[in-house]
C-alpha atoms as a PDB file:
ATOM      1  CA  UNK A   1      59.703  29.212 -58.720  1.00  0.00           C
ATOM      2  CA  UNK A   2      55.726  29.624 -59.722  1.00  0.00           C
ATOM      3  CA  UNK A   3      53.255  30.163 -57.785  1.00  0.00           C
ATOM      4  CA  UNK A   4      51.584  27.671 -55.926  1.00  0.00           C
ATOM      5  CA  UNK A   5      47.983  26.650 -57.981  1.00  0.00           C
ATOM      6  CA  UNK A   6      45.134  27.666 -56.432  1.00  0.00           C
ATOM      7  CA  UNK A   7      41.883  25.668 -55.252  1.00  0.00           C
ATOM      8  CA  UNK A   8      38.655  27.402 -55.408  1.00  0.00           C
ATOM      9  CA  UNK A   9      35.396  25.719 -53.972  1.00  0.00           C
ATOM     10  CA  UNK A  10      32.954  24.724 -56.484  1.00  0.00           C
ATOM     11  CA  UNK A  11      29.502  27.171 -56.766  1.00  0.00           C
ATOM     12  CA  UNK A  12      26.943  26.563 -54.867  1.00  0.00           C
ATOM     13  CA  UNK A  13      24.323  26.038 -57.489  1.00  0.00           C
ATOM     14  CA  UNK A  14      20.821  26.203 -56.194  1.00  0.00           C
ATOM     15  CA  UNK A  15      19.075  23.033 -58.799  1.00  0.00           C
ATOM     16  CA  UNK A  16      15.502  23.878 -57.186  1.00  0.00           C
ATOM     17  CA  UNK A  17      15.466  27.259 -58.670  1.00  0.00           C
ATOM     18  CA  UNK A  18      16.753  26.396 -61.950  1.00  0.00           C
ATOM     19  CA  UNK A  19      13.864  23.539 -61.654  1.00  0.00           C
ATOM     20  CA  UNK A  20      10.955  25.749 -60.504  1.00  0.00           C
ATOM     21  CA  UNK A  21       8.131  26.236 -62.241  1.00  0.00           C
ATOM     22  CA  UNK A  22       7.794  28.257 -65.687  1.00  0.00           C
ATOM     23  CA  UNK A  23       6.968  31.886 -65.155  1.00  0.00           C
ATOM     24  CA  UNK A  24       3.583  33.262 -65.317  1.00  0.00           C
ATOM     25  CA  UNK A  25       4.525  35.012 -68.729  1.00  0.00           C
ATOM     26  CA  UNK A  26       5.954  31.487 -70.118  1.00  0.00           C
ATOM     27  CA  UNK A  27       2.625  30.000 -68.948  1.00  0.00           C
ATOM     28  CA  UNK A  28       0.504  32.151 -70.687  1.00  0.00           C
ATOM     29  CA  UNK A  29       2.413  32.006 -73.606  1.00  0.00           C
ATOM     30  CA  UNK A  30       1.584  28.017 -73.755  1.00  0.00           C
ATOM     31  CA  UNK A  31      -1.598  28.510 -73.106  1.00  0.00           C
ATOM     32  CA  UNK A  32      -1.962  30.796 -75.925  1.00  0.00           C
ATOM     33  CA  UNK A  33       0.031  28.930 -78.620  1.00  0.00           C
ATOM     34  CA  UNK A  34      -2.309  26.152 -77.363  1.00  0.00           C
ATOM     35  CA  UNK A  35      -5.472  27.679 -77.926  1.00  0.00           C
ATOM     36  CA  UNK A  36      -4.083  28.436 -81.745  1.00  0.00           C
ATOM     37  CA  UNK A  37      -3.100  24.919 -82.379  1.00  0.00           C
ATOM     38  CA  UNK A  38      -6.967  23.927 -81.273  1.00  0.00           C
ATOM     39  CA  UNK A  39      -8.314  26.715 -83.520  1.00  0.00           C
ATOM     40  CA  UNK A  40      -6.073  24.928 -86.418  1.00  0.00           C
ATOM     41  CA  UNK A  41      -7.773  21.699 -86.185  1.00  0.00           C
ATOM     42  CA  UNK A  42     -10.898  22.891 -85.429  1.00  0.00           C
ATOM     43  CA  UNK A  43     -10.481  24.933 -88.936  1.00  0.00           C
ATOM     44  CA  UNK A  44      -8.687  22.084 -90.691  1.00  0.00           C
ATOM     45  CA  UNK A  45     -11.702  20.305 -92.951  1.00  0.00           C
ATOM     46  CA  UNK A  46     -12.660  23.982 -94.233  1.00  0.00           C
ATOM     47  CA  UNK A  47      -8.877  24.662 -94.868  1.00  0.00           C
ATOM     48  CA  UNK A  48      -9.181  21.709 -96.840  1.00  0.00           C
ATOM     49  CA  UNK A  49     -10.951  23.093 -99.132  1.00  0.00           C
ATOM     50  CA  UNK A  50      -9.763  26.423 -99.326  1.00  0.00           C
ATOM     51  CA  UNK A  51      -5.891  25.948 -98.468  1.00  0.00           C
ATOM     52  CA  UNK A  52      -4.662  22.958 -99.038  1.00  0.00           C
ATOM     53  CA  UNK A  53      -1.128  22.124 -99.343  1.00  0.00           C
ATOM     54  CA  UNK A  54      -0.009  25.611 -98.334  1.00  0.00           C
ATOM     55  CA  UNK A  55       1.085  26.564 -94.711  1.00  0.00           C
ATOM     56  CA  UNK A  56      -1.587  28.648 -92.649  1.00  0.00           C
ATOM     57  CA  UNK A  57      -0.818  30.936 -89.674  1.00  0.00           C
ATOM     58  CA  UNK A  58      -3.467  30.942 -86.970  1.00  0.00           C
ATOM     59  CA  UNK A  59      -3.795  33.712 -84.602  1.00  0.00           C
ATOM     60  CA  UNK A  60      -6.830  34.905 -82.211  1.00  0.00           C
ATOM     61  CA  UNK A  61      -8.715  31.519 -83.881  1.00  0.00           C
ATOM     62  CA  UNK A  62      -8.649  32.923 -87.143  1.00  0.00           C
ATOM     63  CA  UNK A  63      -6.653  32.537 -90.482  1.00  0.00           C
ATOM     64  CA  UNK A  64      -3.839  35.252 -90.308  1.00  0.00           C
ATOM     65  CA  UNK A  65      -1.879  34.798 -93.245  1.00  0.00           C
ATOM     66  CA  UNK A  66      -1.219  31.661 -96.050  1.00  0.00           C
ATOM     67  CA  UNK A  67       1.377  30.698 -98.252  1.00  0.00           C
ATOM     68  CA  UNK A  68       3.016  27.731-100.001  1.00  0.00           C
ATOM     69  CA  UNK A  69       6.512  28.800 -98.149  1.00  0.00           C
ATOM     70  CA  UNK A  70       6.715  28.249 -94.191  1.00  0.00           C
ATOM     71  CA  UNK A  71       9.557  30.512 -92.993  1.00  0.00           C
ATOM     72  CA  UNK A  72       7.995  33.780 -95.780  1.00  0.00           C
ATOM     73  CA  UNK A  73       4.731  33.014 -94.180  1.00  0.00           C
ATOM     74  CA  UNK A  74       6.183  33.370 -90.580  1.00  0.00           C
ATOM     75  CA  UNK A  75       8.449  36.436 -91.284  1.00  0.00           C
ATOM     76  CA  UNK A  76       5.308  38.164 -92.663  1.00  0.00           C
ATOM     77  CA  UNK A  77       3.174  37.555 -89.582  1.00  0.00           C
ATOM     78  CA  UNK A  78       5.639  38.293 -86.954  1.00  0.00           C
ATOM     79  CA  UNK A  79       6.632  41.459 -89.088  1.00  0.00           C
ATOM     80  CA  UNK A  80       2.993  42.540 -89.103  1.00  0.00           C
ATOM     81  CA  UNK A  81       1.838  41.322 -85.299  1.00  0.00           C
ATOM     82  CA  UNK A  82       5.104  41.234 -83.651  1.00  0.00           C
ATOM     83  CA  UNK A  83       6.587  38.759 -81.251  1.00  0.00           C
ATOM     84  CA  UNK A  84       2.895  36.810 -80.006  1.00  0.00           C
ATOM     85  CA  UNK A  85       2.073  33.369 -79.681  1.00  0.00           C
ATOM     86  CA  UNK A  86       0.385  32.293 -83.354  1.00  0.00           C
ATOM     87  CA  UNK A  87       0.244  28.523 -85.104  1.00  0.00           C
ATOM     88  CA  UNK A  88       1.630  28.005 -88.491  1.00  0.00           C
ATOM     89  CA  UNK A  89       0.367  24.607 -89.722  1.00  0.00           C
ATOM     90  CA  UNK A  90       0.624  22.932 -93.386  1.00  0.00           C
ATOM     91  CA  UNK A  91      -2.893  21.705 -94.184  1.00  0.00           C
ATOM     92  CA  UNK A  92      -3.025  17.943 -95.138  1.00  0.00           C
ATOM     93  CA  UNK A  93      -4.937  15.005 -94.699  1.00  0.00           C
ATOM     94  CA  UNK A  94      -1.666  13.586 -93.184  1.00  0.00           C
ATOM     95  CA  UNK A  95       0.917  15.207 -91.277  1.00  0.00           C
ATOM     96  CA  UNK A  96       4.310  14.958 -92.842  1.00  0.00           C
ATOM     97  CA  UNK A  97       6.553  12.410 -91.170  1.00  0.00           C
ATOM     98  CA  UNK A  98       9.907  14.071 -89.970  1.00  0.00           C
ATOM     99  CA  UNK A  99      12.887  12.136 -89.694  1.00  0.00           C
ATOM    100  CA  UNK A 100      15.508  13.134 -87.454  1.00  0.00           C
ATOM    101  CA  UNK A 101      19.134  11.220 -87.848  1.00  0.00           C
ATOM    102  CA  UNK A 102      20.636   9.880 -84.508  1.00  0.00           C
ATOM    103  CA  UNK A 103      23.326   8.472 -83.150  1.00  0.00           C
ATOM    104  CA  UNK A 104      23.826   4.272 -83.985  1.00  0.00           C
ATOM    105  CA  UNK A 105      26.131   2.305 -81.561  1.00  0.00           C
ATOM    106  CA  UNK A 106      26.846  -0.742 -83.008  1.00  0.00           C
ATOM    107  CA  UNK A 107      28.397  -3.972 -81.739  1.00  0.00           C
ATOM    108  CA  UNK A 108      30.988  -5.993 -83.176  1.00  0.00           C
ATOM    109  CA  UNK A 109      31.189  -9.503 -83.398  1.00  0.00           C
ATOM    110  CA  UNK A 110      33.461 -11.070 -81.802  1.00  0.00           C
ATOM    111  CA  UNK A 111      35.060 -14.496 -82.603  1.00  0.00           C
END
């Protein structure tokens, strides 16, 4: 015969922790990317002149790097800085509209 199946309880999963609050390092690491994304539009209408259409990468409040290709433009900053909190932003009048497919449910008619 096999052996009988066996029942385990179900873990004990503590929701609060996995709820808490960011950590200090995850906190300061908004704060930073924050205070980059500020420095971006404060700098915007001089980027206008000097940069426009091409991405920008915004660290300590100042212009880091440029170039006309996002991901090159991030790969050389992180290469050269490391892993820190910096803005890359393309510099527009307009920000580009992003469209992101989702799921339709439709309905059928019945009759």
């Amino acid at each position: 015969m096999s052996d009988p199946i066996k029942t385990f309880p179900a873990p004990s999963l503590d929701v609060g922790e996995v709820l808490s609050a960011p950590s200090e390092a995850a906190a300061r690491h908004a704060a930073k990317w924050e205070r980059e994304y500020r420095a971006f539009l404060a700098l915007l209408p001089e980027l206008m002149k000097t940069h426009q259409g091409q991405y920008v990468a915004i660290h300590e409040g100042k212009v880091e790097d440029s170039g006309p290709n996002e991901r090159e433009l991030m790969e050389r900053v992180l290469d050269r800085l490391g892993n820190v909190s910096f803005h890359v932003g393309l510099v527009t009048e307009h920000e580009p509209v992003e469209r992101l497919p989702r799921y339709r449910a439709t309905q059928r008619k019945e009759g």
